[in-house]
Protein backbone atom coordinates (compact mmCIF):
# COMPACT_ATOMS: atom_id res chain seq x y z
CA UNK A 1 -22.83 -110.64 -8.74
CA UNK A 2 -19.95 -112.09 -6.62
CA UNK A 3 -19.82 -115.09 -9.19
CA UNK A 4 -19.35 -112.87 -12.02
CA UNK A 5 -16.77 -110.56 -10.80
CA UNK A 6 -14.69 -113.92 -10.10
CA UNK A 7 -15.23 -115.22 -13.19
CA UNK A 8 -13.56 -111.90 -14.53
CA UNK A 9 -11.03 -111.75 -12.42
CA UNK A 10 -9.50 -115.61 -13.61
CA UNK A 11 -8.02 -113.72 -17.15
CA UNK A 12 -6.70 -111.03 -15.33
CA UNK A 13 -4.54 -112.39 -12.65
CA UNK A 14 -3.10 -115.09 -15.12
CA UNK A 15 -1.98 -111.73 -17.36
CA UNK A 16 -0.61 -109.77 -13.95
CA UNK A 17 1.16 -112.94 -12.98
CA UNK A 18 2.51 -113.66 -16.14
CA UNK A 19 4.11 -110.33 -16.39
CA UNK A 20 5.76 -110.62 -12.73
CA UNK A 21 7.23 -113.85 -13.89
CA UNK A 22 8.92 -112.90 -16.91
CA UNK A 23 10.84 -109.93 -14.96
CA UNK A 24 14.30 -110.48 -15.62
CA UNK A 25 15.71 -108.06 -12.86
CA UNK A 26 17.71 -109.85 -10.37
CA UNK A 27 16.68 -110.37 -7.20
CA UNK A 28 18.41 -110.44 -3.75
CA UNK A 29 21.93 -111.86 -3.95
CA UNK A 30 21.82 -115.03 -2.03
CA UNK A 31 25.12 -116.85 0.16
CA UNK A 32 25.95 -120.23 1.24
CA UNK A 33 26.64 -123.63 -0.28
CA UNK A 34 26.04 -124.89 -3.54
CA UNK A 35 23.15 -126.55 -2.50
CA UNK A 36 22.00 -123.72 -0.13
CA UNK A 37 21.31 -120.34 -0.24
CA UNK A 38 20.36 -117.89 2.25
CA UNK A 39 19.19 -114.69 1.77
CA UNK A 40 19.19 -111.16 3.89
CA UNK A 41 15.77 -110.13 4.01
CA UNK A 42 13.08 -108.90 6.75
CA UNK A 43 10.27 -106.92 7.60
CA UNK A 44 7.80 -108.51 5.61
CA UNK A 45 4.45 -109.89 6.13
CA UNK A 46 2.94 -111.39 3.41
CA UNK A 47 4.07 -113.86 0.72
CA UNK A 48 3.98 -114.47 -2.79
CA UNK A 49 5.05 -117.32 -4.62
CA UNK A 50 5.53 -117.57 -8.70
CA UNK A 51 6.35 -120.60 -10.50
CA UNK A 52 6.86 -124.25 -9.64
CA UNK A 53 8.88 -124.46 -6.51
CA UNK A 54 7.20 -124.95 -3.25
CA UNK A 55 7.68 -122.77 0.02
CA UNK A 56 7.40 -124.09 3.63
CA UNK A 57 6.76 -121.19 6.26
CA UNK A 58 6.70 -121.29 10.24
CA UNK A 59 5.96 -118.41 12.43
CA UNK A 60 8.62 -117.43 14.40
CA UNK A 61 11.24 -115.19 16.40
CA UNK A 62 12.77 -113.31 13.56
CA UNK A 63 12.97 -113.13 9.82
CA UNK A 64 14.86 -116.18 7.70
CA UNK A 65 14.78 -117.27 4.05
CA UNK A 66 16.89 -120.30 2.90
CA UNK A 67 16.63 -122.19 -0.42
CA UNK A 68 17.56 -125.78 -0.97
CA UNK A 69 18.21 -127.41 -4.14
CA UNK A 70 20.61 -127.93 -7.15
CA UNK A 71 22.94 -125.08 -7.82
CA UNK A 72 21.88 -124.56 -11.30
CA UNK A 73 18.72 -123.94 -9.90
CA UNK A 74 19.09 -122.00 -7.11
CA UNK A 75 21.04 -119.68 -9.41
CA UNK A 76 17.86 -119.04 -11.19
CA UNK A 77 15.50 -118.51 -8.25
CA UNK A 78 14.76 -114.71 -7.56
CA UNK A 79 13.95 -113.75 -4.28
CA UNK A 80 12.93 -110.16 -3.67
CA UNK A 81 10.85 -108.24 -1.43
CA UNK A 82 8.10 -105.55 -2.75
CA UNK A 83 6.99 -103.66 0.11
CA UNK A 84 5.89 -106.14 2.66
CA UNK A 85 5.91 -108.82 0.42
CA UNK A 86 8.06 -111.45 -0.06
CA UNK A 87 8.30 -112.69 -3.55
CA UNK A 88 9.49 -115.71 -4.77
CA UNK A 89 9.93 -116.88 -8.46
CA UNK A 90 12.06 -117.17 -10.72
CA UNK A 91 14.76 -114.95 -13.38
CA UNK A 92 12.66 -114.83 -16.89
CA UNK A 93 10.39 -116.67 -15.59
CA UNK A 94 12.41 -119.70 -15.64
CA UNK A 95 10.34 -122.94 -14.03
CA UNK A 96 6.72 -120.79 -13.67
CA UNK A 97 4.09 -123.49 -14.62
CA UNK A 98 0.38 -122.91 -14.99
CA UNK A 99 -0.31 -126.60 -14.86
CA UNK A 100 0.83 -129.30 -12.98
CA UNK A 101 4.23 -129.55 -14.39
CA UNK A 102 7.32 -131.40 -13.30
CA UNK A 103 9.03 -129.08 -10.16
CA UNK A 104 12.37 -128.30 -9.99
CA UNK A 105 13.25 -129.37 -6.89
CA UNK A 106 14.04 -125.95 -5.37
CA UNK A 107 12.35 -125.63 -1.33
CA UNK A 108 11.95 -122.56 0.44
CA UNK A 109 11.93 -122.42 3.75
CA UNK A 110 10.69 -118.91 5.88
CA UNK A 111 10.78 -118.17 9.02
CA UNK A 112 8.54 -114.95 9.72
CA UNK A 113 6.94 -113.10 13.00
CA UNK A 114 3.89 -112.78 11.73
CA UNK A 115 1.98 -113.63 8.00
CA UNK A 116 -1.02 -111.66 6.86
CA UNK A 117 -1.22 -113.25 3.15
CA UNK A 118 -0.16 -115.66 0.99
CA UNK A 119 -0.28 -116.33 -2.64
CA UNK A 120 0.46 -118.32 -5.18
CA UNK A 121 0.37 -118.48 -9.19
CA UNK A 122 1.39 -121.68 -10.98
CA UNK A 123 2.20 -125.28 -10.09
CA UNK A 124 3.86 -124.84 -6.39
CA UNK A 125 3.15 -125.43 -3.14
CA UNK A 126 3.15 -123.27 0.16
CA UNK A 127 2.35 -124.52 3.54
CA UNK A 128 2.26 -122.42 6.40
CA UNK A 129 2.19 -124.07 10.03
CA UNK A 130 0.05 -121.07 11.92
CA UNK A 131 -1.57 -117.85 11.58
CA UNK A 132 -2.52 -116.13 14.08
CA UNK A 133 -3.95 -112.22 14.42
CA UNK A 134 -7.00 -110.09 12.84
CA UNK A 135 -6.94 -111.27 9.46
CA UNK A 136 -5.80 -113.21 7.10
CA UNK A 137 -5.69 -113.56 2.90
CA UNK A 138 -5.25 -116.66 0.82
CA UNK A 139 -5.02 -116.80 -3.01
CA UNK A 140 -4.17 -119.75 -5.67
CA UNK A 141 -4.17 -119.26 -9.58
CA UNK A 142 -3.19 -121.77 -11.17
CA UNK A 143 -2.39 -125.87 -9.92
CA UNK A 144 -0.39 -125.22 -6.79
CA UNK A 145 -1.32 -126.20 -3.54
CA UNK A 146 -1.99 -124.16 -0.08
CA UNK A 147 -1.69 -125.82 3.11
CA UNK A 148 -2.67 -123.96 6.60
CA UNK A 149 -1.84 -126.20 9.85
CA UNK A 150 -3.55 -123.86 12.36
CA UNK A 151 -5.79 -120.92 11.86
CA UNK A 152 -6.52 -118.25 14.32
CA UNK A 153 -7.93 -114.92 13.27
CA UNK A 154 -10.75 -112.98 13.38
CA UNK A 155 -11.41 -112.79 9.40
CA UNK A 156 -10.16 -115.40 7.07
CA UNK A 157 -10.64 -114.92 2.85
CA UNK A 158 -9.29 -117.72 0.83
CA UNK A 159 -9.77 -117.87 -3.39
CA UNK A 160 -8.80 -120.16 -6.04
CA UNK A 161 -9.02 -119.24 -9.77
CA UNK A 162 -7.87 -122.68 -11.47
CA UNK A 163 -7.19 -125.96 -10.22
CA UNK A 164 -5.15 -125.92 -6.57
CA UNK A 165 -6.72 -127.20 -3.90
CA UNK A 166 -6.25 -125.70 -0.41
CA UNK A 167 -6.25 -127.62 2.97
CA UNK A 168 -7.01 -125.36 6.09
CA UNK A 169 -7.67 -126.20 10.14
CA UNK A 170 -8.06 -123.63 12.76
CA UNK A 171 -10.83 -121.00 13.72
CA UNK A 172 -12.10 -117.56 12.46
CA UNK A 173 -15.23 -115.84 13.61
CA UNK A 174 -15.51 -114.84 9.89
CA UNK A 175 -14.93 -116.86 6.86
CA UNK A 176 -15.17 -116.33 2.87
CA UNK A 177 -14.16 -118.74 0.57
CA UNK A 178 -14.52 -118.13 -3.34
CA UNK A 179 -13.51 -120.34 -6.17
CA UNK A 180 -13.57 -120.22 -9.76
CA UNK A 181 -12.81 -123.26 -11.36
CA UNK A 182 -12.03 -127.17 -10.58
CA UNK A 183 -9.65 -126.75 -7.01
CA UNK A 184 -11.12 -127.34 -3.57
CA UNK A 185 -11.54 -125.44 -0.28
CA UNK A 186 -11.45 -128.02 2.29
CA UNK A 187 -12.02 -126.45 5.52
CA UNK A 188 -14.02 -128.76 7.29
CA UNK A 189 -11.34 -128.11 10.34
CA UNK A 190 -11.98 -124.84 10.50
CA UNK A 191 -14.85 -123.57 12.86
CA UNK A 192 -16.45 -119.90 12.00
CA UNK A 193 -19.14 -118.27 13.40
CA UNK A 194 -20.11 -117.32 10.15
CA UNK A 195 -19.19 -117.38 6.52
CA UNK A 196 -19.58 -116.15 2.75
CA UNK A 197 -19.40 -118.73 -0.35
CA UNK A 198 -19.04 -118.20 -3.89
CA UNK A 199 -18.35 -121.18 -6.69
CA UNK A 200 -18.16 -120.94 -10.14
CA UNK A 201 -17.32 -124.11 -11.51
CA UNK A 202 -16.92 -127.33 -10.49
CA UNK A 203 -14.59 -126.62 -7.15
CA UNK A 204 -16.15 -127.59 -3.82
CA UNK A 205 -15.98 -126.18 -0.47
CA UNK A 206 -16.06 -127.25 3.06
CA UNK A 207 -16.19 -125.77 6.85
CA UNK A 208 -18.25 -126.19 9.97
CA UNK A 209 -20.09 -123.30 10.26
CA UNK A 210 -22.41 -122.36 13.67
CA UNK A 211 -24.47 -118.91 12.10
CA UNK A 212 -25.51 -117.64 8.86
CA UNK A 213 -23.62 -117.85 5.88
CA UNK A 214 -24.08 -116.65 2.26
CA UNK A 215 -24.09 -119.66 -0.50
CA UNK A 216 -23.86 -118.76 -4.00
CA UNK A 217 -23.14 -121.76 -6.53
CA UNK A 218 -23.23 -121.61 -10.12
CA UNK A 219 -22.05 -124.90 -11.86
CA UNK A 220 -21.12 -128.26 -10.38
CA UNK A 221 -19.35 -127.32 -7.21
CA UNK A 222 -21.06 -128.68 -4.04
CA UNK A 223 -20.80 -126.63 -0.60
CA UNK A 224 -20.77 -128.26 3.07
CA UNK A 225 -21.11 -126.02 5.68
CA UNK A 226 -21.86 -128.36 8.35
CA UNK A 227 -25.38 -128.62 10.61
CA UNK A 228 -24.72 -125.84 12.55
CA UNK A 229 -24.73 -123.27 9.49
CA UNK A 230 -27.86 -120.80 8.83
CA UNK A 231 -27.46 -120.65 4.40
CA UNK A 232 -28.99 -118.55 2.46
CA UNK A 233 -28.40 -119.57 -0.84
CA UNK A 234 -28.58 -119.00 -4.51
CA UNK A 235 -28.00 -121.84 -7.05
CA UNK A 236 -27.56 -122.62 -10.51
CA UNK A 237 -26.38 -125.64 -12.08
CA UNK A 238 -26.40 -128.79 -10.41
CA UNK A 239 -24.19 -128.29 -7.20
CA UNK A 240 -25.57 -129.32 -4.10
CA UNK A 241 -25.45 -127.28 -0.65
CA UNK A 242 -25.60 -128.73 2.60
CA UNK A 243 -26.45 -126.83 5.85
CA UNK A 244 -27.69 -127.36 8.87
């Protein structure tokens, strides 16, 4: 059932995103150089990037958002914040990519207490050096890239609808990992005491598991949960599962 519902979600979020990106309200006004802009902006916990440009994030003292790039296209990045998200994209949807187009060579760099979630939708990248706390979300649609240098929670979901690949090292005592379509969960740096799996497509995923975990594959996509992990699985297609 948990294959089917993410197969049905893929449609969806590329028509939710879509609409986000062509908003052509402007966003926070932004000071500094030419080349740099920062903007005014805190209280925020989660992240959410749209588009092609790529977003570097480091837990911190204190809230900071700063933009590098060419002035023509810093003038069309739009930074906002919904809630307690930060959003990044851009005005009319200027530079948002599905696929893995050229970027514009706009970086974001935040600086943030604390980060609960992260997504993206298109063709850029986000890397976040630690997270740390209960929980924590990940989402990709689309070709961009997610990046975690050092996971710490309790609970950890990560999901990919399309082709971006995520790279993740750390801990959680819980782990779920879902992917619809051709990206990649590698994970095998992250240690869980147990963990939930759902491909539907070709997309693989990795972790070292030491308990049970829940394995459903339909497709191509092969799982590797390491020897320690206790599978119970349900398969269709000719992925392979590997447990202990």
């Amino acid at each position: 059932m948990r294959l089917f519902t993410l197969i049905a979600a893929l449609p969806l979020a590329a028509c939710s995103y879509g609409s986000d990106a062509a908003d052509s309200k402007p966003g926070l006004p932004g000071s500094g150089s030419s080349t740099t802009r920062t903007f005014a902006v805190t209280d925020f916990d989660q992240v959410d990037l749209r588009g092609s440009d790529d977003v570097d994030i480091r837990v911190g003292t204190g809230f900071s958002v700063r933009a590098e790039g060419a002035s023509e296209e810093l003038d069309k990045l739009k930074i906002e914040k919904v809630g307690s998200t930060l959003k990044v994209g851009r005005i009319n949807g200027t530079g948002f990519n599905w696929g893995g187009g050229k970027h514009n060579g706009v970086k974001v760099f935040v600086t943030m207490p604390r980060i609960a979630q992260a997504g993206i939708a298109g063709s850029g990248n986000l890397a976040i050096d630690r997270v740390e706390g209960q929980s924590f979300t990940g989402e990709t649609a689309g070709s961009g890239n997610l990046a975690v240098a050092a996971l710490n929670v309790q609970t950890a979901k990560f999901s990919i609808a399309g082709s971006g690949n995520m790279s993740l090292t750390g801990t959680a005592k819980q782990l779920s990992m879902e992917i619809a379509g051709s990206g990649d969960i590698d994970a095998g740096g992250v240690k869980a005491e147990g963990a939930s799996v759902s491909i539907a497509g070709s997309g693989s995923a990795k972790a070292d598991v030491a308990g049970p975990a829940d394995v459903s594959v339909m497709g191509s996509g092969d799982v590797d949960l390491g020897k320690g992990a206790k599978c119970k699985t349900s398969k269709m297609g000719s992925g392979e599962v590997r447990c202990g």
